[in-house]
Protein backbone atom coordinates (compact mmCIF):
# COMPACT_ATOMS: atom_id res chain seq x y z
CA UNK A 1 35.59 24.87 21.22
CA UNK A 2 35.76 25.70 17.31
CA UNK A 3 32.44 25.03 14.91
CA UNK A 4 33.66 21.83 13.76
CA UNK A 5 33.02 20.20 17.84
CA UNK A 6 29.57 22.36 18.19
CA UNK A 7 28.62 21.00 15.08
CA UNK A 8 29.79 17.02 15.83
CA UNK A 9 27.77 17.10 19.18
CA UNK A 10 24.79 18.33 17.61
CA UNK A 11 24.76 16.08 14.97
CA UNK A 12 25.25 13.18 17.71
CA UNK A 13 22.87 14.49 19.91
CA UNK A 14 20.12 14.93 17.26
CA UNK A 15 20.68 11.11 16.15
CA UNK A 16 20.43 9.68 19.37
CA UNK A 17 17.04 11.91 19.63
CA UNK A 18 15.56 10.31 16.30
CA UNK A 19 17.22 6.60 17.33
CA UNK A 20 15.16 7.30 21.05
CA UNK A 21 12.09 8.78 19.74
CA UNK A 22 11.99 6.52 16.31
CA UNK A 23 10.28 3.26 18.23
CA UNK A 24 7.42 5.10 20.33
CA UNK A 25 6.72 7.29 17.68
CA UNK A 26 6.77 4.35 14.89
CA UNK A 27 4.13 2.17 17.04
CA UNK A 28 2.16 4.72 17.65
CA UNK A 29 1.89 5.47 13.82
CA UNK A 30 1.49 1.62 13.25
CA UNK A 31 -1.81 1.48 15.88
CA UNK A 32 -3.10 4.48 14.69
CA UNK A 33 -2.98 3.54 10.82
CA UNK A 34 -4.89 0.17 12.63
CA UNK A 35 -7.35 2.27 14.09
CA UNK A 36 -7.62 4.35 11.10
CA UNK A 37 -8.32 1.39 8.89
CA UNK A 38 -10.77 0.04 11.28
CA UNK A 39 -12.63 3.07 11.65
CA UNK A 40 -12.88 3.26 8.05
CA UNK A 41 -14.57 -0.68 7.58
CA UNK A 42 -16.86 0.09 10.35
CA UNK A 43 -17.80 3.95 9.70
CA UNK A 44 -17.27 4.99 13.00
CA UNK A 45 -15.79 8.38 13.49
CA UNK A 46 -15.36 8.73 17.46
CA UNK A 47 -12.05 11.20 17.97
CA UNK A 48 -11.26 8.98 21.71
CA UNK A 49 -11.49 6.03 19.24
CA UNK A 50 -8.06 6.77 17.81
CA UNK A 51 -6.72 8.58 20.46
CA UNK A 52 -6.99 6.33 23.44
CA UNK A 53 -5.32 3.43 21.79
CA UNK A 54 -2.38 5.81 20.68
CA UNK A 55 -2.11 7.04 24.25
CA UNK A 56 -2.30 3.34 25.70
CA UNK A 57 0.17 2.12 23.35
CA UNK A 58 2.71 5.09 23.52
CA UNK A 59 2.58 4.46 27.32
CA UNK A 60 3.16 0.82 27.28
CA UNK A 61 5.86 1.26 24.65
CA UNK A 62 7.89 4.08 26.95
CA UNK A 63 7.38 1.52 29.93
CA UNK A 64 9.25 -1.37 28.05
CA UNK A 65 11.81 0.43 26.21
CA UNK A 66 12.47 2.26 29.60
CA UNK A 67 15.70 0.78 30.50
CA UNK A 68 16.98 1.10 26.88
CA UNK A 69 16.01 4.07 26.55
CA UNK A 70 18.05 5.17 29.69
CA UNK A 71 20.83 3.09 28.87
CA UNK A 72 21.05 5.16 25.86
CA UNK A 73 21.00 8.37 27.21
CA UNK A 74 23.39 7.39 30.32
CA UNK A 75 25.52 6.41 27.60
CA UNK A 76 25.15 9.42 25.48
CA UNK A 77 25.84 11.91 28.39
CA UNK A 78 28.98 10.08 29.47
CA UNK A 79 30.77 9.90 26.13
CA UNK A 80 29.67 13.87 25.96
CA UNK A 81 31.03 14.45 29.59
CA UNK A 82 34.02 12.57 29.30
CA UNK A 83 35.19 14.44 26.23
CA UNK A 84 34.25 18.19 27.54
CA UNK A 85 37.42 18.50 28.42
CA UNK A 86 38.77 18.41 24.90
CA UNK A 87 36.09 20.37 23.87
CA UNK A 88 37.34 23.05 25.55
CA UNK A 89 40.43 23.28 24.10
């Protein structure tokens, strides 16, 4: 295994971490600008305010994007598995 392979499966694996993590994280930024901009017209300034929709809707997201998100990974560790045998050369 030179630098050239190490370097190729990090690069893949550190995509396929932004492409998983990119949705949850992005509609939990989206709901908590929301809650932020609410907070602001109303002058309320509870901290559970903006954290328990952010928790609520990072949960819900994970639970629907479940199966993708497996499929993803299932897919991910097979192409990686299948070619550790030419890695090791």
């Amino acid at each position: 295994m030179n630098e050239t392979t190490i370097i190729q499966v990090l690069n893949e694996t550190l995509y396929m971490t932004f492409v998983i993590a990119v949705p949850v994280m992005g509609i939990g930024m989206v709901v908590g600008v929301a809650v932020s901009i609410f907070q602001t017209l109303t002058s309320i300034q509870d901290q559970s305010l903006s954290f328990v929709p952010k928790l609520i809707t990072t949960i819900v997201t994970i639970f629907l994007l479940g199966p993708w998100i497996l499929n993803k990974v299932m897919e991910f560790t097979i192409r990686i598995l299948s070619n550790l045998a030419s890695f090791a050369k």
